[in-house]
Protein backbone atom coordinates (compact mmCIF):
# COMPACT_ATOMS: atom_id res chain seq x y z
CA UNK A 1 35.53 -18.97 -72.95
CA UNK A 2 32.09 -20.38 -71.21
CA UNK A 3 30.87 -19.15 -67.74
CA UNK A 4 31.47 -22.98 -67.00
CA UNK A 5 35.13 -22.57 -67.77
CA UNK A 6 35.59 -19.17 -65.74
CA UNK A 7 33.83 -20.35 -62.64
CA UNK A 8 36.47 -23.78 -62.63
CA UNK A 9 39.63 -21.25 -63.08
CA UNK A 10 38.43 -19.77 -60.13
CA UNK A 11 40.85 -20.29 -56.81
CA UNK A 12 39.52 -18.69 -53.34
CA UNK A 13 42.32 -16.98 -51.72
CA UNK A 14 44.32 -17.66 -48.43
CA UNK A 15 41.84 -15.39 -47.11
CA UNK A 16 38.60 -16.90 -48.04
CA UNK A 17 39.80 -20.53 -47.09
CA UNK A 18 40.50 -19.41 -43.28
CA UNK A 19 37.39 -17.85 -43.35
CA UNK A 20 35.55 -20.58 -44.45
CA UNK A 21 37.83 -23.26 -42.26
CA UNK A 22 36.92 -21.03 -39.16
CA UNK A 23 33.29 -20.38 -39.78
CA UNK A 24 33.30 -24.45 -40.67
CA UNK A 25 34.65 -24.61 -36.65
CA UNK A 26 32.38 -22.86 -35.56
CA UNK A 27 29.34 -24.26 -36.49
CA UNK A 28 30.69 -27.98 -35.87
CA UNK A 29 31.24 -26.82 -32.46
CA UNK A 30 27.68 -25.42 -32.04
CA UNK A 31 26.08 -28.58 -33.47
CA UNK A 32 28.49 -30.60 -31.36
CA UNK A 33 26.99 -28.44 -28.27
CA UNK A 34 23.41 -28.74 -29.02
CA UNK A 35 23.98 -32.64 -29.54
CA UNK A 36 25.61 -33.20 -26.08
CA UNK A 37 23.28 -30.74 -24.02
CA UNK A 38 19.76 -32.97 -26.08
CA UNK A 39 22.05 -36.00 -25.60
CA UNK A 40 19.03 -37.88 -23.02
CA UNK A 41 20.59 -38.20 -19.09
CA UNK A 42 20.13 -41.72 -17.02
CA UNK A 43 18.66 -40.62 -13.89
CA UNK A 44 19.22 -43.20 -11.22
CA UNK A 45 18.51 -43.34 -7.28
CA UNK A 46 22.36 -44.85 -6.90
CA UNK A 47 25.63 -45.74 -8.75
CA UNK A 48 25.67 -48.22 -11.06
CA UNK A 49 27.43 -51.40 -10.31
CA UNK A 50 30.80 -51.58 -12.69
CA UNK A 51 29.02 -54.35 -15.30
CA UNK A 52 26.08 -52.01 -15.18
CA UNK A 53 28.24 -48.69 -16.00
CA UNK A 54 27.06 -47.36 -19.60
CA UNK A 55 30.78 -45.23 -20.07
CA UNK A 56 29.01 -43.41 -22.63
CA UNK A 57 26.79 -41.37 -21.04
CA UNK A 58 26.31 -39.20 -18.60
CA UNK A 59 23.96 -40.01 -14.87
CA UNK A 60 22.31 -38.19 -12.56
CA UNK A 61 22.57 -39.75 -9.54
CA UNK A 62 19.43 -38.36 -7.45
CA UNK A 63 19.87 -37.48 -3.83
CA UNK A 64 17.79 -39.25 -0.85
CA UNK A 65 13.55 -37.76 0.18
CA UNK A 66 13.72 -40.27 2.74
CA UNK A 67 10.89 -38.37 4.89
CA UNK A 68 11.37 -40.80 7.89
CA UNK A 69 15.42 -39.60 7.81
CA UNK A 70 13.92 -36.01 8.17
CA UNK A 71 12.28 -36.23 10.66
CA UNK A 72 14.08 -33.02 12.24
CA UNK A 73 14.41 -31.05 8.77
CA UNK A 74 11.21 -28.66 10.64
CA UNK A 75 13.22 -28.24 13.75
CA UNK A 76 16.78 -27.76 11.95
CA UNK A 77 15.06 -25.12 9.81
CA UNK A 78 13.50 -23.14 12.48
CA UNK A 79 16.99 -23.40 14.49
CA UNK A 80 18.93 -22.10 11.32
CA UNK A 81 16.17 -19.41 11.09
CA UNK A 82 16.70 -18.26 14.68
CA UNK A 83 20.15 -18.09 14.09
CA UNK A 84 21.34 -21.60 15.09
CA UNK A 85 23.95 -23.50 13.83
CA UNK A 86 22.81 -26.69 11.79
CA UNK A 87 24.30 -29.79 10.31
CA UNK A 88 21.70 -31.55 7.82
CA UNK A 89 21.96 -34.28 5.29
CA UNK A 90 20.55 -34.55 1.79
CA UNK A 91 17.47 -35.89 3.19
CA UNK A 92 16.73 -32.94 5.34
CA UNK A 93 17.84 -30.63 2.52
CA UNK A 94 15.55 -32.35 0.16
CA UNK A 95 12.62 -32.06 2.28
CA UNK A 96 13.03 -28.13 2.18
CA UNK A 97 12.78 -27.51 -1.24
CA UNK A 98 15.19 -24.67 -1.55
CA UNK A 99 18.45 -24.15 -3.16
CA UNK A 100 21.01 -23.11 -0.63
CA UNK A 101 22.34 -20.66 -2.85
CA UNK A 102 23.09 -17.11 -2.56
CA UNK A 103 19.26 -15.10 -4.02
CA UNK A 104 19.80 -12.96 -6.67
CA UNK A 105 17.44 -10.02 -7.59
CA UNK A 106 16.23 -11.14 -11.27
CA UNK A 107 17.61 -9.42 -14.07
CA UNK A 108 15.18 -7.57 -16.46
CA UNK A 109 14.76 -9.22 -19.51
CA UNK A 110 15.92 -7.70 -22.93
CA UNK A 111 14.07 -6.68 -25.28
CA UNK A 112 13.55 -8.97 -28.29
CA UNK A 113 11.50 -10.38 -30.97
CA UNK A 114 7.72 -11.11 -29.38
CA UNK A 115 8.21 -14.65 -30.88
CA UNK A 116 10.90 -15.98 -28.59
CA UNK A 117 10.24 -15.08 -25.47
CA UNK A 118 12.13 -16.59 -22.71
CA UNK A 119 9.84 -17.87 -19.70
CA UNK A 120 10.77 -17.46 -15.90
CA UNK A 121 12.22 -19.94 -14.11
CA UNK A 122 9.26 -21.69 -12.03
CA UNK A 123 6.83 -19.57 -14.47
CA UNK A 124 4.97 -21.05 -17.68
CA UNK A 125 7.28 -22.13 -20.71
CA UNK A 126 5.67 -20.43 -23.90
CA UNK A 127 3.54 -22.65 -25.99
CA UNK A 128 3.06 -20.27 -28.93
CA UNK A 129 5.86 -21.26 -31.54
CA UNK A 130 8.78 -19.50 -29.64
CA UNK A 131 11.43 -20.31 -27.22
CA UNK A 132 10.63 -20.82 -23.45
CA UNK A 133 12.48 -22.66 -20.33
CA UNK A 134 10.94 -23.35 -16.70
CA UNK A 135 13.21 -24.83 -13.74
CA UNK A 136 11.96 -27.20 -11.78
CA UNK A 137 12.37 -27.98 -8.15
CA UNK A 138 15.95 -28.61 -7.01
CA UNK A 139 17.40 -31.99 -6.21
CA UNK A 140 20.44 -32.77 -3.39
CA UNK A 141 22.92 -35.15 -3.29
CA UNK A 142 25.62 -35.10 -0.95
CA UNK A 143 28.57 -37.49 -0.84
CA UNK A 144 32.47 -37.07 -0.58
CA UNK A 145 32.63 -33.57 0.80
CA UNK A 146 31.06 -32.35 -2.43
CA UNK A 147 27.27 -31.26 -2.85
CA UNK A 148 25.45 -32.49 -6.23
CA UNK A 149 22.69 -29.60 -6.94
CA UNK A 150 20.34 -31.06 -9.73
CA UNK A 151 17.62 -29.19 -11.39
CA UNK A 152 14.96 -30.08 -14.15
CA UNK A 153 14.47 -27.92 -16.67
CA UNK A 154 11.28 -28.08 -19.04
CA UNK A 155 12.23 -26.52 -22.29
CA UNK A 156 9.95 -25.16 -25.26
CA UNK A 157 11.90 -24.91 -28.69
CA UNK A 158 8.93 -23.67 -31.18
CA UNK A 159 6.26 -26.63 -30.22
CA UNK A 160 8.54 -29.24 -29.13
CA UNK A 161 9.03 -29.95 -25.47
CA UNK A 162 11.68 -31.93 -23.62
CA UNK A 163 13.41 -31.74 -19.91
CA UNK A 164 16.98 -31.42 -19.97
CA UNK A 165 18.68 -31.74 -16.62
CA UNK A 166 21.47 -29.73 -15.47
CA UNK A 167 23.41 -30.46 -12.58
CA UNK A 168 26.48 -29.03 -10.97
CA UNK A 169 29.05 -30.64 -8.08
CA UNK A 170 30.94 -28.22 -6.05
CA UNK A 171 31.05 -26.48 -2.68
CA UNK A 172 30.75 -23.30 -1.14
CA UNK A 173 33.21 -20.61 -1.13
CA UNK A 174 32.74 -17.04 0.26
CA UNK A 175 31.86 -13.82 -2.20
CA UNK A 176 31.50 -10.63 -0.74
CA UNK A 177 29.99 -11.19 2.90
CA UNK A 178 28.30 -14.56 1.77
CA UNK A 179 28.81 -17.57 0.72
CA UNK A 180 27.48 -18.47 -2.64
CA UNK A 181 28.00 -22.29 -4.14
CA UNK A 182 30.68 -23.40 -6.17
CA UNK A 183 30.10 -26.19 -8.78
CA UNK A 184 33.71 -27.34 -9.80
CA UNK A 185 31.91 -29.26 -12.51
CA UNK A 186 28.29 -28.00 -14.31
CA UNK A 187 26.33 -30.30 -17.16
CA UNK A 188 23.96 -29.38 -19.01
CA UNK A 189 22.51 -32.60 -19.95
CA UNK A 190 25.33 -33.99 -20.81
CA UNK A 191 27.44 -31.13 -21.79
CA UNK A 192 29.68 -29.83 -19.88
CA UNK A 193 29.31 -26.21 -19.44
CA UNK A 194 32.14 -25.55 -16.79
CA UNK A 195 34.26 -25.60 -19.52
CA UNK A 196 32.41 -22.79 -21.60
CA UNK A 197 32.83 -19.39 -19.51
CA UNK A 198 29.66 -17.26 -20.83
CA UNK A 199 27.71 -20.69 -20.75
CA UNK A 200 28.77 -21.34 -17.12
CA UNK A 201 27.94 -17.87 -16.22
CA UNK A 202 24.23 -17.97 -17.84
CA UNK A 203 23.88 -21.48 -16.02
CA UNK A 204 24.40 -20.20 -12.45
CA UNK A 205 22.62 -17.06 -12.85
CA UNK A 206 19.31 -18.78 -14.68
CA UNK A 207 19.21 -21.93 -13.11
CA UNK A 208 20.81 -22.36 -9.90
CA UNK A 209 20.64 -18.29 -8.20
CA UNK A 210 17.05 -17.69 -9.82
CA UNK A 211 15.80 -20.53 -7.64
CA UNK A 212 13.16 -19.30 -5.35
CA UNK A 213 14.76 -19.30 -1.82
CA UNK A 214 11.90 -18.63 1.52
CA UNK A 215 12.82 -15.13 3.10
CA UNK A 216 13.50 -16.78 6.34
CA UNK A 217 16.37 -19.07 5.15
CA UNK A 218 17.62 -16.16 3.18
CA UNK A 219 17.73 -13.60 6.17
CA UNK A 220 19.66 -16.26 8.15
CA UNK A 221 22.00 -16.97 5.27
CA UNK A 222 23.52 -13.67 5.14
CA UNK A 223 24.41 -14.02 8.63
CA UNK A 224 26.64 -17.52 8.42
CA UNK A 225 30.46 -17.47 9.52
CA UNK A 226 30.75 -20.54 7.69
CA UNK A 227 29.62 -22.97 5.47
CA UNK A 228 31.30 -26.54 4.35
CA UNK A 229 30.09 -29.84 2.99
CA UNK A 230 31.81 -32.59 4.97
CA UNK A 231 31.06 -36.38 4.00
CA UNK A 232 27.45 -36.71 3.41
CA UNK A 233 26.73 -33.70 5.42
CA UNK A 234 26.35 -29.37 5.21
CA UNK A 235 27.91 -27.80 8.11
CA UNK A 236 25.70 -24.39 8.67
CA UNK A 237 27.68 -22.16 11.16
CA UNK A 238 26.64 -18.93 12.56
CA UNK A 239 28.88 -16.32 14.99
């Protein structure tokens, strides 16, 4: 009997086909990831009208740098530093720069492979054939009692470059004796990580908490009583 003929008598067991169907899943499922979070955003300054809707893909509806609508951003933020209570609007949030999110001491990174290196957020993405990310400066949009917290992120896959923009919608809720934000929904371009635990997780801690937050808006924060988004606004409230 040939080779030829032994190979085509050959039947994989139970085994080998659930193996294969599963490892078949998962790699449809990580292509089907990597396809959604490339998938390109529409960035707009407002909602599309119904005839203009694309249902296909996914916006980013940018919040308001009106700078003649913050005209009291300076004063609000040297209230909220001297432990005021404050009420601001995406504007006046936009004009800070900061992400009103709990800061987080930076984890040290691993150790790997010289080649990919991951960059800092806000430092340099790495140019030299590895693997790099940098987060831009946040954006704010606040409507329906919910804050939108959008962030650019430059990333460097060996040589190739492209911004992918995730965004999150949420509120606050309290953790520990803070208050830390809350995205009920989190995209990464236009995948949706909320629904992916360990993703979610490395989101929020890379993205949104490593964002660089001034030491006088982060003093004050620890000492709020309350925070809530209401309309188009953020309710600040101190003791």
């Amino acid at each position: 009997m040939s080779a030829k003929t032994k190979r085509g008598d050959y039947e994989p067991s139970w085994t080998e086909v659930t193996i294969g169907a599963f490892l078949s899943a998962i790699i449809g499922a990580g292509l089907g990831v990597v396809f959604l979070v490339l998938k390109p955003v529409i960035s707009v300054k407002e909602v599309p009208k119904d005839n203009e809707l694309d249902r296909s893909s996914v916006y980013f509806i940018e919040g308001g740098r009106d700078s003649a609508k913050a005209k009291l951003a300076t004063a609000k933020r040297k209230t909220f530093a001297a432990g005021g209570s404050v009420i601001v609007d995406e504007n006046e949030l936009n004009s800070f720069g900061v992400a009103p999110v709990a800061p987080v001491k930076p984890a040290a990174p691993a150790p790997g492979p010289k080649s990919v290196p991951a960059a800092k957020p806000g430092g340099p993405a790495d140019a030299s054939g590895g693997v790099g990310y940098v987060a831009g400066a946040p954006n704010f949009r606040i409507n329906d009692s919910a804050l939108q917290m959008g962030v650019p992120v430059k990333v460097n896959a060996f040589g190739l470059e492209l911004t992918v923009v995730v965004q999150g919608r949420g509120t606050f809720v309290k953790a520990g004796e803070g208050f830390v934000y809350e995205p009920t929904t989190l995209l990464v371009g236009s995948c949706p990580v909320d629904r992916l635990p360990m993703a979610r997780a490395f989101v929020m801690k890379k993205i949104f908490e490593a964002q660089p937050v001034p030491e006088d808006i982060a003093k004050a924060w620890s000492k709020l009583s309350d925070v809530a988004v209401v309309g188009t606004a953020l309710k600040l409230t101190m003791p």
